[in-house]
Protein backbone atom coordinates (compact mmCIF):
# COMPACT_ATOMS: atom_id res chain seq x y z
CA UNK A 1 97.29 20.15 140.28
CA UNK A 2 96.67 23.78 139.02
CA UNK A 3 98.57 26.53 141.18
CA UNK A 4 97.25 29.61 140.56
CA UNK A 5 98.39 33.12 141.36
CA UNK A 6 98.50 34.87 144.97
CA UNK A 7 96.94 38.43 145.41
CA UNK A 8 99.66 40.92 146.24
CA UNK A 9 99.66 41.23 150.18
CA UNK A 10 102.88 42.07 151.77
CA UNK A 11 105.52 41.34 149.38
CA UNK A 12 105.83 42.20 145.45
CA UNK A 13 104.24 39.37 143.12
CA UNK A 14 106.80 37.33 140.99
CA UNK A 15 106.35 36.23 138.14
CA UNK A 16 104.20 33.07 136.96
CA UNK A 17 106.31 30.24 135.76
CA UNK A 18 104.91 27.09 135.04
CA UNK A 19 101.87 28.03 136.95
CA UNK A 20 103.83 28.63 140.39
CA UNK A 21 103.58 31.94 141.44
CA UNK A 22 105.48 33.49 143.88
CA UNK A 23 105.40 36.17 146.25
CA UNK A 24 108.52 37.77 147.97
CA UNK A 25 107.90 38.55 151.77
CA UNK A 26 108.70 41.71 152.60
CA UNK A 27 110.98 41.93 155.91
CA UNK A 28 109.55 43.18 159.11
CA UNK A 29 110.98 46.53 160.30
CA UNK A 30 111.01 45.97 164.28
CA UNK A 31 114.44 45.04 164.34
CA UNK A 32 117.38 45.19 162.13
CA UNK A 33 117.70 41.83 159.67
CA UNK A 34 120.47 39.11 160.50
CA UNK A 35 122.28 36.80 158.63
CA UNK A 36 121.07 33.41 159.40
CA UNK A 37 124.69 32.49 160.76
CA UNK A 38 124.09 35.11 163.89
CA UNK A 39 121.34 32.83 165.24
CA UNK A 40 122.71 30.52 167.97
CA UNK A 41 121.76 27.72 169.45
CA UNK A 42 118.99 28.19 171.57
CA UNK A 43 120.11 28.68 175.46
CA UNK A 44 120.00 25.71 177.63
CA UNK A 45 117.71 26.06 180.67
CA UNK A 46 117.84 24.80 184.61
CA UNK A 47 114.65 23.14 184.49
CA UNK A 48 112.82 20.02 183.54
CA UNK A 49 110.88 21.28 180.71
CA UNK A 50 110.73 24.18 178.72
CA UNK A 51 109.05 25.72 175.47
CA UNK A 52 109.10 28.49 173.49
CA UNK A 53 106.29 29.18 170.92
CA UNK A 54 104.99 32.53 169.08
CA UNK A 55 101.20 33.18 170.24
CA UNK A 56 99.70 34.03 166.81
CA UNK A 57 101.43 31.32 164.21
CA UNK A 58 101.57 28.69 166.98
CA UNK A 59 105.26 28.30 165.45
CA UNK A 60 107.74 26.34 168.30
CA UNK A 61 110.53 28.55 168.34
CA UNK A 62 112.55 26.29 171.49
CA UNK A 63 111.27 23.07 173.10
CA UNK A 64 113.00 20.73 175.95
CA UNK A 65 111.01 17.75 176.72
CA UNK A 66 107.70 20.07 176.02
CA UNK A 67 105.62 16.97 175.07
CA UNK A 68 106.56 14.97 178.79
CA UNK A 69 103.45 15.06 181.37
CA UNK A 70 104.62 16.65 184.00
CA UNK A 71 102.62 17.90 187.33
CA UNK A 72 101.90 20.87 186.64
CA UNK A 73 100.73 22.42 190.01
CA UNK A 74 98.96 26.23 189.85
CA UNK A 75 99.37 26.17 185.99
CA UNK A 76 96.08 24.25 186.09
CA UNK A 77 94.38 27.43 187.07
CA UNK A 78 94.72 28.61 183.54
CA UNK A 79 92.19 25.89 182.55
CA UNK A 80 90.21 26.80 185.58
CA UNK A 81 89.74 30.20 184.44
CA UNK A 82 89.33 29.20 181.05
CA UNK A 83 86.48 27.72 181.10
CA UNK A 84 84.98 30.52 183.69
CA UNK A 85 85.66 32.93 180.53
CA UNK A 86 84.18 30.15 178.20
CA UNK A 87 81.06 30.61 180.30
CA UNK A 88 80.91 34.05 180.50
CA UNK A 89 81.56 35.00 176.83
CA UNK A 90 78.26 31.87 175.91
CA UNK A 91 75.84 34.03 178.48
CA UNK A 92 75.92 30.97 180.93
CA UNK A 93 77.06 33.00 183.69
CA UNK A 94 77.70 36.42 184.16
CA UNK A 95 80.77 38.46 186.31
CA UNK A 96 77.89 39.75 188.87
CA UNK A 97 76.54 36.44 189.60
CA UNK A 98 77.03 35.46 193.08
CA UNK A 99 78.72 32.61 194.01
CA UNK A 100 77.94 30.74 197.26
CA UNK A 101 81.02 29.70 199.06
CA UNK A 102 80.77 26.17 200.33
CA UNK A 103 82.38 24.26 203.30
CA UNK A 104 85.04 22.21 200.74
CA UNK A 105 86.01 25.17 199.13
CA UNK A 106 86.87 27.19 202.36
CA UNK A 107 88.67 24.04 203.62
CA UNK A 108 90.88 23.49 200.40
CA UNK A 109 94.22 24.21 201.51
CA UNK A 110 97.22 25.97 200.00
CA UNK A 111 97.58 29.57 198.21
CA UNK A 112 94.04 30.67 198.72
CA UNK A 113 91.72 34.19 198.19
CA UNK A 114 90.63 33.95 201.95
CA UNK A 115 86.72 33.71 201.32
CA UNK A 116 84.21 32.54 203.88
CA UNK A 117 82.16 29.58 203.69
CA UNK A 118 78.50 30.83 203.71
CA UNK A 119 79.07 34.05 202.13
CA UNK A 120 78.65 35.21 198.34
CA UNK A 121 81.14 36.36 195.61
CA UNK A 122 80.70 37.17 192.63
CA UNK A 123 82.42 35.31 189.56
CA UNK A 124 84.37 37.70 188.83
CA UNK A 125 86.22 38.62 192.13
CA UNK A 126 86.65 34.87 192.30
CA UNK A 127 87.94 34.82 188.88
CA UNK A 128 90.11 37.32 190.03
CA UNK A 129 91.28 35.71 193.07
CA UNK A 130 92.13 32.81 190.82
CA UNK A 131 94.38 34.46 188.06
CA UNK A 132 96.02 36.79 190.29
CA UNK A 133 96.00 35.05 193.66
CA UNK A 134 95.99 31.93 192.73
CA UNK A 135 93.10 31.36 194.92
CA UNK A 136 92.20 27.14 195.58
CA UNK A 137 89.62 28.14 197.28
CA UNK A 138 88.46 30.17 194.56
CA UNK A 139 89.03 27.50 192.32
CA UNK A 140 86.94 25.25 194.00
CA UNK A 141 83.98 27.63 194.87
CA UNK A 142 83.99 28.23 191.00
CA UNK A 143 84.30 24.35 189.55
CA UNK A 144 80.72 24.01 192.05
CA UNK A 145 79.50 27.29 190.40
CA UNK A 146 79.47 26.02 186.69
CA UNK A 147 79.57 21.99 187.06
CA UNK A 148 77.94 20.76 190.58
CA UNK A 149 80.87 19.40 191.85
CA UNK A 150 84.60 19.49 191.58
CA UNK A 151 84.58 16.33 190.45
CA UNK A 152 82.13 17.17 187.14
CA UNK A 153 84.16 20.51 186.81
CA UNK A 154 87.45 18.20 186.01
CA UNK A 155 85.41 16.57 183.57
CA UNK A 156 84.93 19.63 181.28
CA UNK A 157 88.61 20.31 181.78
CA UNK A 158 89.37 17.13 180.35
CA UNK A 159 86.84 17.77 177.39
CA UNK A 160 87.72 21.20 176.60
CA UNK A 161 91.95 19.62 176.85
CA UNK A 162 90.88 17.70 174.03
CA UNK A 163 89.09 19.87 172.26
CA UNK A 164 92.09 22.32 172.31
CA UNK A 165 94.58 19.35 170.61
CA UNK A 166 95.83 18.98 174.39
CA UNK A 167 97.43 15.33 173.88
CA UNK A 168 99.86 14.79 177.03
CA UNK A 169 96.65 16.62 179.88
CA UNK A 170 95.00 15.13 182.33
CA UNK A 171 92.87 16.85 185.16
CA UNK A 172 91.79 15.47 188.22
CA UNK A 173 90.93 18.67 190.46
CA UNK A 174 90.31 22.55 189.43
CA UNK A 175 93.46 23.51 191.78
CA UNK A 176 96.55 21.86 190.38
CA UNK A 177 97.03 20.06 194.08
CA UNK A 178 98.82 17.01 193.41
CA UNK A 179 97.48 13.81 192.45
CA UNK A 180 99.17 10.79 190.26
CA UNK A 181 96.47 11.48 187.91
CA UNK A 182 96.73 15.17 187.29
CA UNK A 183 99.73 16.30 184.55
CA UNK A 184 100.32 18.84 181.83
CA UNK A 185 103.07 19.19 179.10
CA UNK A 186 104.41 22.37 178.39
CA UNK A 187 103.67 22.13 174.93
CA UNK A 188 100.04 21.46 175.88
CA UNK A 189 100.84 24.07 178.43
CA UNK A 190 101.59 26.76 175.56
CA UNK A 191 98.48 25.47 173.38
CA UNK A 192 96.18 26.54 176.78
CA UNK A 193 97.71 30.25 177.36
CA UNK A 194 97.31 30.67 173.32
CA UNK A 195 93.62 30.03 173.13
CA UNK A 196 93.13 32.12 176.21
CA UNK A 197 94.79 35.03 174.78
CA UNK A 198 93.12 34.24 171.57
CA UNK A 199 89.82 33.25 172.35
CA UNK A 200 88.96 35.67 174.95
CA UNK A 201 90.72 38.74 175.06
CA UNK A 202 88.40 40.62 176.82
CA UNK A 203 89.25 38.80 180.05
CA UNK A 204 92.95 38.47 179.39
CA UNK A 205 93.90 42.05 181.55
CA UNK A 206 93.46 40.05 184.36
CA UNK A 207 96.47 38.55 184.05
CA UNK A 208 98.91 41.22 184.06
CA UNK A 209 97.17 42.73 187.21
CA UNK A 210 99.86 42.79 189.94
CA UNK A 211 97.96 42.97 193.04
CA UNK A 212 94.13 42.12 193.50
CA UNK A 213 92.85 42.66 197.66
CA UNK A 214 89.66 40.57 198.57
CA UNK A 215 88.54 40.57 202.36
CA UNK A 216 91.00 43.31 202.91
CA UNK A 217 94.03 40.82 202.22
CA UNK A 218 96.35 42.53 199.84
CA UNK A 219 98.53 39.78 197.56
CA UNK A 220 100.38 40.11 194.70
CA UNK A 221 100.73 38.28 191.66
CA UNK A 222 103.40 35.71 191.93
CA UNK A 223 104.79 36.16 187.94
CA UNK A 224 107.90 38.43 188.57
CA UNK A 225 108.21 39.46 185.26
CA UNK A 226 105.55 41.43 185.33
CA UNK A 227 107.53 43.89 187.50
CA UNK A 228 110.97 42.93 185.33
CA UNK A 229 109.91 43.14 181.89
CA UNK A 230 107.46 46.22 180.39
CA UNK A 231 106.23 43.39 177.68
CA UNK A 232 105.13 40.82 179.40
CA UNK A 233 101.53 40.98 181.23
CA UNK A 234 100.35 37.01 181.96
CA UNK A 235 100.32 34.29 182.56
CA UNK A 236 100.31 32.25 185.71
CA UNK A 237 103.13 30.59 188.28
CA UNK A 238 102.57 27.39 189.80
CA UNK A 239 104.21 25.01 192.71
CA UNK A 240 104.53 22.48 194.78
CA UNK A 241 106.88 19.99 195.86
CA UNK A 242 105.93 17.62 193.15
CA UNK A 243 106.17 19.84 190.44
CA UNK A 244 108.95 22.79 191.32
CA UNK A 245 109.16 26.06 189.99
CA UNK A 246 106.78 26.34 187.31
CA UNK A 247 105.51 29.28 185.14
CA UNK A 248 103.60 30.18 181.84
CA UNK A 249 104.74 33.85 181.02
CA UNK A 250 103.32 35.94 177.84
CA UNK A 251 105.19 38.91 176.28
CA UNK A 252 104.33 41.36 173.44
CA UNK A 253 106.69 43.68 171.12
CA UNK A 254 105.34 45.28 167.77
CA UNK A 255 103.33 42.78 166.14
CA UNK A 256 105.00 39.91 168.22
CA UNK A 257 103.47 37.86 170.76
CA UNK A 258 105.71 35.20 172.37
CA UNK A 259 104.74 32.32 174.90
CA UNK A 260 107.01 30.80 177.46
CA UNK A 261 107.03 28.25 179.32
CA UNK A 262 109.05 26.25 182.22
CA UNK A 263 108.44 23.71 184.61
CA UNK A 264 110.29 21.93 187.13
CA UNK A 265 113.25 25.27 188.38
CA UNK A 266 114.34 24.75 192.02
CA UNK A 267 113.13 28.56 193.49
CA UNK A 268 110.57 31.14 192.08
CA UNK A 269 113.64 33.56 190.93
CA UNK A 270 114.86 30.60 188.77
CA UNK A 271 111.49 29.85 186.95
CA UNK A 272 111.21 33.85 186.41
CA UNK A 273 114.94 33.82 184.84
CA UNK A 274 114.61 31.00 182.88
CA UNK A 275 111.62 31.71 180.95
CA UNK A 276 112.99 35.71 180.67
CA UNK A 277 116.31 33.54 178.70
CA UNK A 278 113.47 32.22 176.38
CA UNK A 279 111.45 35.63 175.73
CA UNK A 280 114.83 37.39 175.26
CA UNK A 281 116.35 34.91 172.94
CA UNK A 282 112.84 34.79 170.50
CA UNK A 283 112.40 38.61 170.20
CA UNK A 284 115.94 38.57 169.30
CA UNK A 285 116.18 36.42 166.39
CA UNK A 286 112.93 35.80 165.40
CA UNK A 287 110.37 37.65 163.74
CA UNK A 288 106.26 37.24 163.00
CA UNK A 289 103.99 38.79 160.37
CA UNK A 290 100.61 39.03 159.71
CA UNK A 291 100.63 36.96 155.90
CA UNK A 292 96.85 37.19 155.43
CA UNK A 293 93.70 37.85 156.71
CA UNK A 294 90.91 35.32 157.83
CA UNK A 295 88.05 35.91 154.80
CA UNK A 296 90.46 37.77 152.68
CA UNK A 297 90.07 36.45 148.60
CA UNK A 298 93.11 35.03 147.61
CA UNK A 299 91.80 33.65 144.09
CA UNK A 300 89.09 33.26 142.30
CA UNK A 301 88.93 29.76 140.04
CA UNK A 302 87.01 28.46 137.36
CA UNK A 303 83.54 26.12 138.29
CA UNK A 304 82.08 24.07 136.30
CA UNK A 305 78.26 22.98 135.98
CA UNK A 306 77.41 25.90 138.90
CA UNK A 307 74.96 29.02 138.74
CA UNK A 308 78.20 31.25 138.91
CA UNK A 309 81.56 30.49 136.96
CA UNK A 310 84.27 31.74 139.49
CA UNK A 311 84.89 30.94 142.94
CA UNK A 312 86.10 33.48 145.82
CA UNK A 313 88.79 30.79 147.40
CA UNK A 314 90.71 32.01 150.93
CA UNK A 315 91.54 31.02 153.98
CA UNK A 316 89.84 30.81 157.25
CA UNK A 317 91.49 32.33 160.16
CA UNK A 318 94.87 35.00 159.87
CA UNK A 319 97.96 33.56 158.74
CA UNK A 320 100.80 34.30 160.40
CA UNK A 321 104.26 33.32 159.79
CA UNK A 322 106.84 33.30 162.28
CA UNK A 323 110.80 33.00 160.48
CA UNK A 324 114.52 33.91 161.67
CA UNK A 325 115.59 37.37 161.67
CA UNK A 326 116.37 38.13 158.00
CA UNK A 327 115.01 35.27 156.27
CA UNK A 328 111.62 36.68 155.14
CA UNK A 329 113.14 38.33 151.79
CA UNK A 330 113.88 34.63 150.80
CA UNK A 331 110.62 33.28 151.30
CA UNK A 332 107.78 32.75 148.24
CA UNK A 333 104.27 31.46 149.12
CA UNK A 334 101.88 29.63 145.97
CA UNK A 335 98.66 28.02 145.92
CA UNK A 336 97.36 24.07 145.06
CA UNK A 337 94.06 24.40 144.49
CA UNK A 338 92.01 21.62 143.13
CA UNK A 339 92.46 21.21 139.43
CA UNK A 340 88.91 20.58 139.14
CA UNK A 341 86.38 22.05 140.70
CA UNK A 342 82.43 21.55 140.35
CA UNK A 343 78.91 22.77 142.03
CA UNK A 344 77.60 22.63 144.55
CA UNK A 345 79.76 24.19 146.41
CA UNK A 346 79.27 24.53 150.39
CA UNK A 347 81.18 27.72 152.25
CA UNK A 348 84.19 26.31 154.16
CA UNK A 349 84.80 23.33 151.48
CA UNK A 350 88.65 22.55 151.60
CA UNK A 351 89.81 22.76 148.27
CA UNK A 352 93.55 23.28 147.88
CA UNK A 353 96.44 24.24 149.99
CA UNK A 354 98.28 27.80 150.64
CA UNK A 355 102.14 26.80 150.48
CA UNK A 356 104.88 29.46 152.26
CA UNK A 357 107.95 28.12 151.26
CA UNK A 358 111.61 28.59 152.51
CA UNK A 359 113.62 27.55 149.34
CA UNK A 360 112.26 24.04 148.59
CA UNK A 361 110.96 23.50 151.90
CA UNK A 362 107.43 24.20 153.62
CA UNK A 363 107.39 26.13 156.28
CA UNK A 364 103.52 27.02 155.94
CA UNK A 365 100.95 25.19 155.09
CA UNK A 366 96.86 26.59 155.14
CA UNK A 367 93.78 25.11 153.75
CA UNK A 368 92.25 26.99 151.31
CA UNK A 369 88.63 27.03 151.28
CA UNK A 370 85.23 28.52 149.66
CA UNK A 371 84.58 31.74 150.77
CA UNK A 372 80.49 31.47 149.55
CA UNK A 373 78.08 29.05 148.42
CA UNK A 374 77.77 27.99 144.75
CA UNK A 375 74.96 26.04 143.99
CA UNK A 376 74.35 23.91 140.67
CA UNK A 377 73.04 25.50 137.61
CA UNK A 378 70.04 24.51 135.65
CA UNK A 379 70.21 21.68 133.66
CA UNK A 380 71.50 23.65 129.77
CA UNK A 381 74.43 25.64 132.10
CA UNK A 382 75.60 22.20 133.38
CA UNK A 383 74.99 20.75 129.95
CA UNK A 384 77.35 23.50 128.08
CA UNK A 385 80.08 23.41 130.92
CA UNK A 386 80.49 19.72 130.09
CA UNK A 387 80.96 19.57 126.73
CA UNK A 388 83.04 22.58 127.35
CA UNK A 389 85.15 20.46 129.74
CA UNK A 390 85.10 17.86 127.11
CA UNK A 391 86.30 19.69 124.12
CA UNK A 392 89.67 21.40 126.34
CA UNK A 393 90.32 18.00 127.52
CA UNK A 394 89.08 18.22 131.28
CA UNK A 395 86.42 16.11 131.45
CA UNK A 396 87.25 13.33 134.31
């Protein structure tokens, strides 16, 4: 394998030795730098399952039992209103249309939004009353919206759960009531409330509103931390007597995003606690920043036998890194990129690897890919680059 050089981003570029190149990442200024023997262990919670992961690496920062299936009550609703975002931002339903409000979904029982069977509301106050309220009855009145049926509706959770990476998920019903069937995992859990944030920002306000009022019933959103704690503004609670205490919370300092979760605390103040203990302990000895950007040229290699001689090689989304407080001084990234490369070339073609490494160990990895099409040259161009490759010994 060649490894060629890094463009300089945010650290200073080393020097090449041996055809590693390094680059020295500069440390993040939010908070003062610590010594790695001032992180603890991470705290121990009262609950069944918990998880602690950084929204924009996807890094797991804390995890309890985060891969074991567990019911996961209202925290389906995040999937629920998911896939109502999903179908707004693809034009297959808009926030004014009106939703008809059937018999089942004014029956379904539990926290509900109060509508009327017969009447219409629109997706988005129902969207509304399902983030913020909780609504099952708005749940249900928008599963028959987008899929026919509740039953169809569960199936496009299941789909888009495995589309996500969501190994340890399995939906029965658009409201989280239980059933033997229906479970989450809190890592799974985590993967959800990323994409949402992610994915479709423009809808994610909603869930940091703290009261929404829909048929002149006034509730308030049942995540106390968005009263406690300035930084956090989402996710979603959930309960029942099956699955306790549960909640997905989101908070944001600087250039930080952190996700917690929790499932299965004995009393609403407990699940609010317990995943504070998480958000508290993450922002205070860890630290993310922004590596790279998605498109962003981070070399530009030879090609052989195409109608252009270099390659623009990148990456394609933002790379992130998340690290202990004080560790990002330490930390050198290189490229493996394909020692050989020849036309065509398609856009997106995986062909080598960017490396962020921690001493000798990986703590990043990224696949590097075309940034353009190359196609072949005419016949004399490919004819010279071969016995080019010939003569320096590169010829396969």
């Amino acid at each position: 394998m060649r490894l060629s050089a890094l463009p300089r981003t945010l650290g200073r570029l080393l020097p090449a030795t041996l055809a590693i190149c390094a680059l020295s990442i500069a440390p993040v200024q939010a908070q003062q730098a610590l010594p790695e023997s001032m992180v603890p262990s991470p705290p121990a919670l009262a609950a069944s399952s918990w998880l602690l992961m950084d929204a924009n690496s996807g890094e797991v920062l804390v995890e309890h039992e985060a891969e074991q299936s567990l019911p996961p009550a209202s925290l389906t609703k995040m999937m629920t209103a998911y896939i109502v975002e999903r179908e707004i931002d693809e034009n297959r339903i808009s926030p004014e249309d009106q939703v008809s409000i059937s018999e089942k979904a004014w029956r379904t029982g539990g926290s509900r939004m109060f509508i009327k069977e017969g009447t219409q509301v629109s997706v988005d106050n129902l969207l509304k009353g399902v983030v913020i309220q909780s609504g099952n009855d708005a749940s249900v009145a928008l599963a028959e919206h987008i899929a026919g049926s509740e039953s169809a509706f569960a199936d496009l959770m299941n789909q888009q759960a495995q589309r996500l990476g969501m190994s340890n998920s399995h939906f029965i019903n658009a409201t989280g009531l239980p059933h033997e069937d229906h479970y989450a995992s809190a890592k799974d859990l985590a993967i959800l409330a990323k994409h949402i944030i992610k994915d479709y920002p423009d809808h994610y306000d909603t869930y940091s509103e703290k009261y929404f009022t829909y048929n002149d019933i006034r509730q308030p959103n049942r995540n106390r931390l968005l009263w406690r704690d300035p930084s956090v503004d989402g996710l979603k609670t959930g309960h029942t007597e099956a699955a306790g205490y549960c909640l997905v919370a989101s908070a944001k300092k600087e250039d930080t995003r952190l996700i917690a979760v929790v499932m299965g605390t004995n009393s609403d103040e407990a699940r609010a606690q317990e995943a504070q203990k998480l958000l508290s302990y993450g922002f205070r000895f860890f630290e993310t920043a922004k590596l790279y950007d998605s498109g962003a040229v981070l070399n530009e290699p030879r090609v052989w036998g195409g109608e252009k001689d270099t390659l623009r090689l990148g990456v394609s989304e933002d790379v992130y890194l998340t690290a202990p407080q004080g560790k990002r001084e330490s930390m050198t990234a290189k490229l493996d990129i394909q020692e050989t490369i020849k036309a065509p070339i398609e856009a997106g073609q995986h062909l080598g690897t960017l490396k962020v490494m921690l001493g000798e160990k990986v703590v990043k990895e990224q696949p590097l890919i075309a940034l353009e099409n190359i196609q072949e040259g005419g016949i004399f161009k490919r004819l010279w680059d071969n016995i080019v490759m010939f003569v320096t010994g590169l010829f396969d």
